[in-house]
PDB file of N, CA and C in Angstrom:
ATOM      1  N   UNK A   1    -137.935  22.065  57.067  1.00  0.00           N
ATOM      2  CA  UNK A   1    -138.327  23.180  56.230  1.00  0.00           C
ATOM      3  C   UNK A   1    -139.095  22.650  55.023  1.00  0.00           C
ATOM      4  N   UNK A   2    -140.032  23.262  54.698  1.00  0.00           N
ATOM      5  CA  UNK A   2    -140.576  22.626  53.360  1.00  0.00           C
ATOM      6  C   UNK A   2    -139.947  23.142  51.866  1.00  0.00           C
ATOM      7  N   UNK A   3    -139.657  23.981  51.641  1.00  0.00           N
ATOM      8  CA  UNK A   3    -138.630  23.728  50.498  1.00  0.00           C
ATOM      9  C   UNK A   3    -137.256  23.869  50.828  1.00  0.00           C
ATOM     10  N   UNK A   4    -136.516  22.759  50.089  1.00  0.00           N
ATOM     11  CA  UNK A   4    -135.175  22.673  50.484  1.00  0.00           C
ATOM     12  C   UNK A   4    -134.289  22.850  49.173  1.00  0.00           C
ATOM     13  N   UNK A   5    -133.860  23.944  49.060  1.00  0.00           N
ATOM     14  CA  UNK A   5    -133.170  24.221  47.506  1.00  0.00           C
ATOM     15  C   UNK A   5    -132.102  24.460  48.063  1.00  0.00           C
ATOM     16  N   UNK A   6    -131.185  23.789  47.305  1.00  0.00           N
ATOM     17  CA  UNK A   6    -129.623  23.775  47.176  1.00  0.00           C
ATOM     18  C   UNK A   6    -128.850  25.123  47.087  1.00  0.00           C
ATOM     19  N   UNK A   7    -127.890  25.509  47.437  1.00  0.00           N
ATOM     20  CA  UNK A   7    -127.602  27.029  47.239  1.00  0.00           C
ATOM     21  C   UNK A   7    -127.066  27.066  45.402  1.00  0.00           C
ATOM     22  N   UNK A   8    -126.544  26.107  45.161  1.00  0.00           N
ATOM     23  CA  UNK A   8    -126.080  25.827  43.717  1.00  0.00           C
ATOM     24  C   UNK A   8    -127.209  26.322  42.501  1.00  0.00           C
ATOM     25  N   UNK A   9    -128.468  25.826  43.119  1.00  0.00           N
ATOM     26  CA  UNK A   9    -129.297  26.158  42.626  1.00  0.00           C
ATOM     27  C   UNK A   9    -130.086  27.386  42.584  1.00  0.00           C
ATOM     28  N   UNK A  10    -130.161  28.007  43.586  1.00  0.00           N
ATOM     29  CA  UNK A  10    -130.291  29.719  43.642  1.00  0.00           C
ATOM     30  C   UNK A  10    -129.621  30.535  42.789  1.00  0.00           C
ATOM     31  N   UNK A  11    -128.099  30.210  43.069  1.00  0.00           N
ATOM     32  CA  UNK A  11    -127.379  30.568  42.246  1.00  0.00           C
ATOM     33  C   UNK A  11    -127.214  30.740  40.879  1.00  0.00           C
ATOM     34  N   UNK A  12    -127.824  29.057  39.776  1.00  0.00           N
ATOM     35  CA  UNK A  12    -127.862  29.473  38.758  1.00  0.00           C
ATOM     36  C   UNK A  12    -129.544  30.093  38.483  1.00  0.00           C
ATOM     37  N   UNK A  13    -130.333  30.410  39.231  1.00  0.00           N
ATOM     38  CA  UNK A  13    -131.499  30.766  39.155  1.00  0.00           C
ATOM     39  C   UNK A  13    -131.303  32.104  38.775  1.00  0.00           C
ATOM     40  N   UNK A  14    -130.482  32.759  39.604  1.00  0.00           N
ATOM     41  CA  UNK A  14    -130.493  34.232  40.074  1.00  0.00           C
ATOM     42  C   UNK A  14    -129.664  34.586  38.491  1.00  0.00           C
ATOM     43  N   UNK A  15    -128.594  33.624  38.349  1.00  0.00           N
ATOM     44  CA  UNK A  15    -127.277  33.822  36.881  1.00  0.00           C
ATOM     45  C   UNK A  15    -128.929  34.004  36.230  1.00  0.00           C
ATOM     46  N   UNK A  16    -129.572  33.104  35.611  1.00  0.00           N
ATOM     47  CA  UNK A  16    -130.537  33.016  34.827  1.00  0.00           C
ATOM     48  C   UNK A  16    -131.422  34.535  34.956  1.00  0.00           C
ATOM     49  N   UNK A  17    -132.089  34.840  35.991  1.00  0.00           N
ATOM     50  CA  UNK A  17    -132.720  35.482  35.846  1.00  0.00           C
ATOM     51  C   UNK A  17    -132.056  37.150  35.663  1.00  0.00           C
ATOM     52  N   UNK A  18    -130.644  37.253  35.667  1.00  0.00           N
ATOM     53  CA  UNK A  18    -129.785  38.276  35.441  1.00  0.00           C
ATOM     54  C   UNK A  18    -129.607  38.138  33.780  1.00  0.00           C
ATOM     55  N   UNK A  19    -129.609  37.136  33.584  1.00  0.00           N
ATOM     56  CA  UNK A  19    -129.020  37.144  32.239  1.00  0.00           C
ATOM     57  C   UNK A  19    -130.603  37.389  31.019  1.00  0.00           C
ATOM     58  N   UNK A  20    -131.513  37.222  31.411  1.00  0.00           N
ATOM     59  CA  UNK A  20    -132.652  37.521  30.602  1.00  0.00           C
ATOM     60  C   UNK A  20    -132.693  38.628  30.702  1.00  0.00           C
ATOM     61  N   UNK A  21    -132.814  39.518  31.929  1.00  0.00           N
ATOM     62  CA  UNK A  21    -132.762  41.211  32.295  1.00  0.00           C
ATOM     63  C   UNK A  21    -131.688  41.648  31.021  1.00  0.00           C
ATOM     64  N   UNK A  22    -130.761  40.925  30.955  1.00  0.00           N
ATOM     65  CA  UNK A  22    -129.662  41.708  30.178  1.00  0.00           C
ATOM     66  C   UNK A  22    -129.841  41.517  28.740  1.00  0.00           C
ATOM     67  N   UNK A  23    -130.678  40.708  28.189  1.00  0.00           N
ATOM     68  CA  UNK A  23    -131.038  40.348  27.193  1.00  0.00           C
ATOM     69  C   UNK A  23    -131.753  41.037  26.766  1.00  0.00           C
ATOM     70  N   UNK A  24    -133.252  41.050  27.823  1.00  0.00           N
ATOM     71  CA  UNK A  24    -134.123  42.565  27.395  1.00  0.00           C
ATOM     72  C   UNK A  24    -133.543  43.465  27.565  1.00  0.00           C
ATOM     73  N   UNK A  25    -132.991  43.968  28.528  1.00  0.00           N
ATOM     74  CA  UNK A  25    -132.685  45.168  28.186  1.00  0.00           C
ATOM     75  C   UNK A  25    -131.706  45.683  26.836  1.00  0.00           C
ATOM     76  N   UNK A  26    -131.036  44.690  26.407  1.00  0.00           N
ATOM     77  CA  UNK A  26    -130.132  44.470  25.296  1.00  0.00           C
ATOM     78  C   UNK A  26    -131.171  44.935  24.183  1.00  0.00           C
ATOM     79  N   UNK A  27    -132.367  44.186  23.849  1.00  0.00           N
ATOM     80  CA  UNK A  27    -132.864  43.706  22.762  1.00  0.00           C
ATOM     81  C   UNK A  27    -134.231  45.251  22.591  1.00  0.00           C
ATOM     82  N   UNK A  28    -134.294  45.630  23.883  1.00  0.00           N
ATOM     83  CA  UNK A  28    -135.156  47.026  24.135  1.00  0.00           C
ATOM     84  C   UNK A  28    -134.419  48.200  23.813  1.00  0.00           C
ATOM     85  N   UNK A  29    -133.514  48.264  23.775  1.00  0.00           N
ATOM     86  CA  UNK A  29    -132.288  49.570  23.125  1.00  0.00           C
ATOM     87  C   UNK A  29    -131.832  49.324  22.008  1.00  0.00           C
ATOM     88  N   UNK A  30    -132.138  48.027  21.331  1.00  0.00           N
ATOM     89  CA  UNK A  30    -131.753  48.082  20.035  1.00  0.00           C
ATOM     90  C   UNK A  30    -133.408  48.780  19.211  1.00  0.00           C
ATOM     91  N   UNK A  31    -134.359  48.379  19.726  1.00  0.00           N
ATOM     92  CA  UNK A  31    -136.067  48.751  18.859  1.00  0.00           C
ATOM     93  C   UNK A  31    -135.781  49.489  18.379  1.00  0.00           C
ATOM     94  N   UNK A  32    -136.542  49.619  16.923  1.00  0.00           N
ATOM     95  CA  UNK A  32    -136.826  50.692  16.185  1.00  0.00           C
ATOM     96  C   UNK A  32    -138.115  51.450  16.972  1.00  0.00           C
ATOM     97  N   UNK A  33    -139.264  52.604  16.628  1.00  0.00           N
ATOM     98  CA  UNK A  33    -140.608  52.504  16.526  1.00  0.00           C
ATOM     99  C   UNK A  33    -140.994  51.790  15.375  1.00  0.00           C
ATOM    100  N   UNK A  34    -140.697  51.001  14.726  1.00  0.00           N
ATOM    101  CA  UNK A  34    -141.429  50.164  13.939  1.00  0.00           C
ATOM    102  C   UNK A  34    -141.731  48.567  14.603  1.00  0.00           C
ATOM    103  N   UNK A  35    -140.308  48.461  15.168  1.00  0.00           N
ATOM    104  CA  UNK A  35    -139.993  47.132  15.941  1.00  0.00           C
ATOM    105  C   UNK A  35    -141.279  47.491  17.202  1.00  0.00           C
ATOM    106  N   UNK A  36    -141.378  48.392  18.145  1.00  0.00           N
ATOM    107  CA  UNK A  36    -141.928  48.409  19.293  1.00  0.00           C
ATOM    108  C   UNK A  36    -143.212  48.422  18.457  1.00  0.00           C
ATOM    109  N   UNK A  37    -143.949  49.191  16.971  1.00  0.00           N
ATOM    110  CA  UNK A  37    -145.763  49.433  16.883  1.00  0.00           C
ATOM    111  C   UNK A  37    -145.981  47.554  16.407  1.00  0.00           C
ATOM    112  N   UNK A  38    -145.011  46.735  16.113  1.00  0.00           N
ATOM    113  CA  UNK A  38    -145.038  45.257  15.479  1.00  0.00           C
ATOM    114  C   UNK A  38    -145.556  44.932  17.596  1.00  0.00           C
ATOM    115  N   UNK A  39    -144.806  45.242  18.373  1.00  0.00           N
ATOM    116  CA  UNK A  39    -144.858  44.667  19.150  1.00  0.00           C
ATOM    117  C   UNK A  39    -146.529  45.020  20.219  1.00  0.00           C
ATOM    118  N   UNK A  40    -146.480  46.310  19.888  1.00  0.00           N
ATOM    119  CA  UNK A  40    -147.944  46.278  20.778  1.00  0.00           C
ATOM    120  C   UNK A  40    -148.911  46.211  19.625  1.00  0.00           C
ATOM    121  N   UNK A  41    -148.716  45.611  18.606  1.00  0.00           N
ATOM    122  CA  UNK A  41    -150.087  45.799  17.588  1.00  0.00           C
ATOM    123  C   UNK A  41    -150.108  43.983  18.019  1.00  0.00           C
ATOM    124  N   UNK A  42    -149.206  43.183  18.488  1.00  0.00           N
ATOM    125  CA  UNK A  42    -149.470  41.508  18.066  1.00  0.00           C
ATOM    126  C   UNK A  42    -149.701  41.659  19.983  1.00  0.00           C
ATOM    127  N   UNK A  43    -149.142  42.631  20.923  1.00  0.00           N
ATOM    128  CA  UNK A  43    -150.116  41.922  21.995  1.00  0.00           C
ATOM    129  C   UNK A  43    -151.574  42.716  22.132  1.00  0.00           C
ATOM    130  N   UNK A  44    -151.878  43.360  21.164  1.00  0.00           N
ATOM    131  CA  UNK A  44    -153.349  44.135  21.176  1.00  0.00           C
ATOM    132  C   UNK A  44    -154.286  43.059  20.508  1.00  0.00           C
ATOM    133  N   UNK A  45    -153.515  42.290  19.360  1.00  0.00           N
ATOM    134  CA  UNK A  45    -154.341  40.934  19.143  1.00  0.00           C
ATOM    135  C   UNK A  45    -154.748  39.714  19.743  1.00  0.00           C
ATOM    136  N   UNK A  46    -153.063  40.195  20.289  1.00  0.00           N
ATOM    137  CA  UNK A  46    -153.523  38.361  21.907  1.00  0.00           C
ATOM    138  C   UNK A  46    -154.493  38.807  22.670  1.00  0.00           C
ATOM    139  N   UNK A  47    -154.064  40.428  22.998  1.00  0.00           N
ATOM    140  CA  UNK A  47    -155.466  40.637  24.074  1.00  0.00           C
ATOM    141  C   UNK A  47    -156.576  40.538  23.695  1.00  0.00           C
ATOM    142  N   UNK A  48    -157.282  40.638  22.319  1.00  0.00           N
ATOM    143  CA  UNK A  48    -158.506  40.419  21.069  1.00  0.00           C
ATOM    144  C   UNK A  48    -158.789  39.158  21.774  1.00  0.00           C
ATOM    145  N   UNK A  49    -157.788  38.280  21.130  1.00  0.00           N
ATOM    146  CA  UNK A  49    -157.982  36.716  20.490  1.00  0.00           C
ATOM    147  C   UNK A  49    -158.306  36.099  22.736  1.00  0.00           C
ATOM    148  N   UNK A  50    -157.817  36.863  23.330  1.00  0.00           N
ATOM    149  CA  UNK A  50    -158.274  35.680  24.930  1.00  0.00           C
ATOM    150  C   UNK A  50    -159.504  36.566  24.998  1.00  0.00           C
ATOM    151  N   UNK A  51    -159.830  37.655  24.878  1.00  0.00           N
ATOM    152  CA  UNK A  51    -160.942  38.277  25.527  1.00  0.00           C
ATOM    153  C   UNK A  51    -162.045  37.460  24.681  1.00  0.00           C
ATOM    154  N   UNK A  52    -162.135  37.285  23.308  1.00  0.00           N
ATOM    155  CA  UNK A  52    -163.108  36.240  22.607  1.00  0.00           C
ATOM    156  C   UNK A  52    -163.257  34.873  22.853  1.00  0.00           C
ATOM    157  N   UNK A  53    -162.092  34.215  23.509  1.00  0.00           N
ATOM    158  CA  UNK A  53    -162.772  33.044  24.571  1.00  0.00           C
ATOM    159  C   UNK A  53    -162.674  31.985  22.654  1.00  0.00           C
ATOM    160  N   UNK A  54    -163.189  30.730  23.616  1.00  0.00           N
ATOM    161  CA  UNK A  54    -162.739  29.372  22.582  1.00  0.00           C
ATOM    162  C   UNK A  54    -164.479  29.179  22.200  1.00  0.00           C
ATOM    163  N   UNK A  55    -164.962  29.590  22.538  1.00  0.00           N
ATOM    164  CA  UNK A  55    -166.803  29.366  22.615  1.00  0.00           C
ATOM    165  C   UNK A  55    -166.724  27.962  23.074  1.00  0.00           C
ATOM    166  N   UNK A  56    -166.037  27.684  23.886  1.00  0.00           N
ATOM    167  CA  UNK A  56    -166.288  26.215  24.905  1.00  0.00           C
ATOM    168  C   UNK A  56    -167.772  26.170  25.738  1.00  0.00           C
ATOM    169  N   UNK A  57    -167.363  27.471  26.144  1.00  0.00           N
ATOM    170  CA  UNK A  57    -168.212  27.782  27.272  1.00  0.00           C
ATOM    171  C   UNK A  57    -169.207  28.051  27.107  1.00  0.00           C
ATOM    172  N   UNK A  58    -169.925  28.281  25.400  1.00  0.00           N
ATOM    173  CA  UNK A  58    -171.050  29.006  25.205  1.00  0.00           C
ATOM    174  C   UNK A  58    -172.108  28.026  25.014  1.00  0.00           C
TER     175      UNK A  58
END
């Protein structure tokens, strides 16, 4: 088989990826609307700041 993962390891994959779900969802029911306009105003800037590029390329 070409990948050979341990079941031990699924396991804490799956713990892991349960436990971030529970985190967001934790940390998404606490938001204010002040907390959520902080949050899409800084990824409306990341989306700014990649769409303007490094001028590497220019």
């Amino acid at each position: 088989m070409f990948f050979s993962v341990h079941p031990p390891v699924l396991a804490s994959v799956s713990d892991f990826i349960r436990d971030v779900g529970n985190e967001l969802t934790t940390y998404s029911s606490q938001m204010t609307t002040t907390h959520w306009g902080i949050v899409a105003g800084c990824a409306v800037a990341f989306g700014f700041l990649c769409l303007k590029g490094s001028g590497v390329n220019r």
